[in-house]
C-alpha atoms as a PDB file:
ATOM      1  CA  UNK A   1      19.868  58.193  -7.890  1.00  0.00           C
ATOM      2  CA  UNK A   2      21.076  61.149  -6.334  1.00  0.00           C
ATOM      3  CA  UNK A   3      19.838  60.656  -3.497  1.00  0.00           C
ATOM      4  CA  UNK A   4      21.174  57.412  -3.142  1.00  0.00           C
ATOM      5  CA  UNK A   5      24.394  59.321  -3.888  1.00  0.00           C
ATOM      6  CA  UNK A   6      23.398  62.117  -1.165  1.00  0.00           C
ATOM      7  CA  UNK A   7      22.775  59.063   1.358  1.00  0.00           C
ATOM      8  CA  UNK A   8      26.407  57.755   0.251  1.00  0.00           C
ATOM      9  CA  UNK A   9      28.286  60.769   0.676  1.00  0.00           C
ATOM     10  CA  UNK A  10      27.053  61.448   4.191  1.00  0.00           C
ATOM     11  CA  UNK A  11      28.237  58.862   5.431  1.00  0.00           C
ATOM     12  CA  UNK A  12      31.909  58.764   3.716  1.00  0.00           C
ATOM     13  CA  UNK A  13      31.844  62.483   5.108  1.00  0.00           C
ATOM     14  CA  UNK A  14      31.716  61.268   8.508  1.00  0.00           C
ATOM     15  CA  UNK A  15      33.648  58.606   9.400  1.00  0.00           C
ATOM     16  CA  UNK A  16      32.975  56.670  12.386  1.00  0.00           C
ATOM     17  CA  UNK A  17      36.899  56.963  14.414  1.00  0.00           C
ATOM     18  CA  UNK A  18      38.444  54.212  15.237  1.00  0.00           C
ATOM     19  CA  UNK A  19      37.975  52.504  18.898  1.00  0.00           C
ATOM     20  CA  UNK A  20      40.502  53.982  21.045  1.00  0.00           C
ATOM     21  CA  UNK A  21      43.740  51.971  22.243  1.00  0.00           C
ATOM     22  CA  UNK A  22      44.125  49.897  24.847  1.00  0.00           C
ATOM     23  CA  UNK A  23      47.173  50.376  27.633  1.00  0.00           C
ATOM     24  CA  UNK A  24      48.378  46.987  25.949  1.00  0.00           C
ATOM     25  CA  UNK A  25      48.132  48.713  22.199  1.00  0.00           C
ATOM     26  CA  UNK A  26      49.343  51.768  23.261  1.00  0.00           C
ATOM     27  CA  UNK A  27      52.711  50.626  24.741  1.00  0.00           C
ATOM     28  CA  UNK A  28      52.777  48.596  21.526  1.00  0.00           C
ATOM     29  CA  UNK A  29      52.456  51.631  19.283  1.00  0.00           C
ATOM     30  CA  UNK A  30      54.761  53.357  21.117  1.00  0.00           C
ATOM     31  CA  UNK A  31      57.716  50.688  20.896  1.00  0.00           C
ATOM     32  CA  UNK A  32      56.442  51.113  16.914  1.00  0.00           C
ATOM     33  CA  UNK A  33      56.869  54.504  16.751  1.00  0.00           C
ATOM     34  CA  UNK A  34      60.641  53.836  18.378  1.00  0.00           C
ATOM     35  CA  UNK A  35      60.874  51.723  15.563  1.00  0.00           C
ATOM     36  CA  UNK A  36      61.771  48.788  17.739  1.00  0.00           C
ATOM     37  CA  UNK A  37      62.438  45.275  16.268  1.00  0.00           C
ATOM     38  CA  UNK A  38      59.422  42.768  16.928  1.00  0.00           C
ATOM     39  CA  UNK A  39      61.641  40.519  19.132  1.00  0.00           C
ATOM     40  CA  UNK A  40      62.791  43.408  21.300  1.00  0.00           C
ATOM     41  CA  UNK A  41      59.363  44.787  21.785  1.00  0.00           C
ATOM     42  CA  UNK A  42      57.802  41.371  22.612  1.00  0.00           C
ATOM     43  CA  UNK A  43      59.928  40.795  25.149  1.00  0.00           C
ATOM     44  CA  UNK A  44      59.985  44.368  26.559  1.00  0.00           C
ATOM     45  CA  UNK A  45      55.812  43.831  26.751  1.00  0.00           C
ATOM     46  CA  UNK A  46      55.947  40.437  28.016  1.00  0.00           C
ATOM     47  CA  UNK A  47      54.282  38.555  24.796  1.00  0.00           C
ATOM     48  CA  UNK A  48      55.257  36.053  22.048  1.00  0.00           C
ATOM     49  CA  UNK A  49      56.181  37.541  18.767  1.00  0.00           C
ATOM     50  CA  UNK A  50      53.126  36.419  17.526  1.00  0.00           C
ATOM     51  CA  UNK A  51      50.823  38.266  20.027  1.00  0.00           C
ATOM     52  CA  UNK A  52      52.609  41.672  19.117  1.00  0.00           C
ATOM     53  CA  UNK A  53      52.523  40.665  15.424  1.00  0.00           C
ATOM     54  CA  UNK A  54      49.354  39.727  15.356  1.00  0.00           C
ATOM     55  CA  UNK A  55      48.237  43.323  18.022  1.00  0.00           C
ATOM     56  CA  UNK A  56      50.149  44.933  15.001  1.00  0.00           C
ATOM     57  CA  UNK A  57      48.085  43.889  12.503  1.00  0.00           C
ATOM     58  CA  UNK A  58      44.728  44.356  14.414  1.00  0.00           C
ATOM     59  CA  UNK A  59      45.681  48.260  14.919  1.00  0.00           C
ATOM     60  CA  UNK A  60      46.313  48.383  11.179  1.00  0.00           C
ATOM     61  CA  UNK A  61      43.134  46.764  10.602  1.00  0.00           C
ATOM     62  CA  UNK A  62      41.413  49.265  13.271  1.00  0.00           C
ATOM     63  CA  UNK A  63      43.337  52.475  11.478  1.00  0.00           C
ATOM     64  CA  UNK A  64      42.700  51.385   8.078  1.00  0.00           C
ATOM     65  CA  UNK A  65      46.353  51.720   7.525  1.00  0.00           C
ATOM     66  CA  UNK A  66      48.471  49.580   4.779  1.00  0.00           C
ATOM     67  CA  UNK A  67      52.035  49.398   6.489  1.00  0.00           C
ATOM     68  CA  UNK A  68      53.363  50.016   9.871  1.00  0.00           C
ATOM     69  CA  UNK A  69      54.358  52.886   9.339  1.00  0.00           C
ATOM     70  CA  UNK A  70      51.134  54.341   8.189  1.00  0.00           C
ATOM     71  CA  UNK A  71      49.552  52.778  11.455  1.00  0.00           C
ATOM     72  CA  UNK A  72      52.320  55.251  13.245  1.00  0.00           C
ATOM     73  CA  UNK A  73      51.420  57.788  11.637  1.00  0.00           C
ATOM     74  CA  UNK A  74      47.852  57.832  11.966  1.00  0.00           C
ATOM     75  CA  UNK A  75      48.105  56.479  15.819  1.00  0.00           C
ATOM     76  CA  UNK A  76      49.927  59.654  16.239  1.00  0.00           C
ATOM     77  CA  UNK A  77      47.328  61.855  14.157  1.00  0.00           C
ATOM     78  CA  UNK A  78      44.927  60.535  16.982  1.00  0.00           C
ATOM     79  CA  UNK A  79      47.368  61.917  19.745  1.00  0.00           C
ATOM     80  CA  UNK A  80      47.506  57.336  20.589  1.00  0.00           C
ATOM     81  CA  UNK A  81      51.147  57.950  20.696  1.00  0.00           C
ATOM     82  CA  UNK A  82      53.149  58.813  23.477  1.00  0.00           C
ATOM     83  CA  UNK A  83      56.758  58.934  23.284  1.00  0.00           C
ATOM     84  CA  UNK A  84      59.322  60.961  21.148  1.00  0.00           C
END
């Protein structure tokens, strides 16, 4: 058993990191990190509102984040965003 838990708690330790963004998801974390409104950043990046929604919720997904804002937060942990 403990060295199942040993095993375990290796590889918690040392988290693979996430892939990192493409030009595409990086423009669209940094109209996030504006806070931009998804209409206004759609159009901006030349996609439906459903293509940035749905790049949204793929970096969330990719950053193991819970909200938006989370996904800024760690993008920017990761040095992913650009602007101020």
């Amino acid at each position: 058993l403990a060295a199942v838990f040993d095993h375990e708690w290796r590889l918690a330790a040392d988290p693979v990191p996430p892939v990192p963004p493409d030009p595409l998801d990086r423009a669209v974390l940094d109209l996030l990190a504006t806070g931009a409104k998804d209409a206004a950043a759609a159009r901006q990046l030349g996609v439906s509102v459903r293509s940035l929604r749905r790049r949204v919720a793929q970096l969330q997904h990719r950053l193991g984040a819970r909200s938006r804002f989370e996904t800024a937060v760690r993008a920017t942990e990761l040095g992913w965003i650009t602007s101020r």
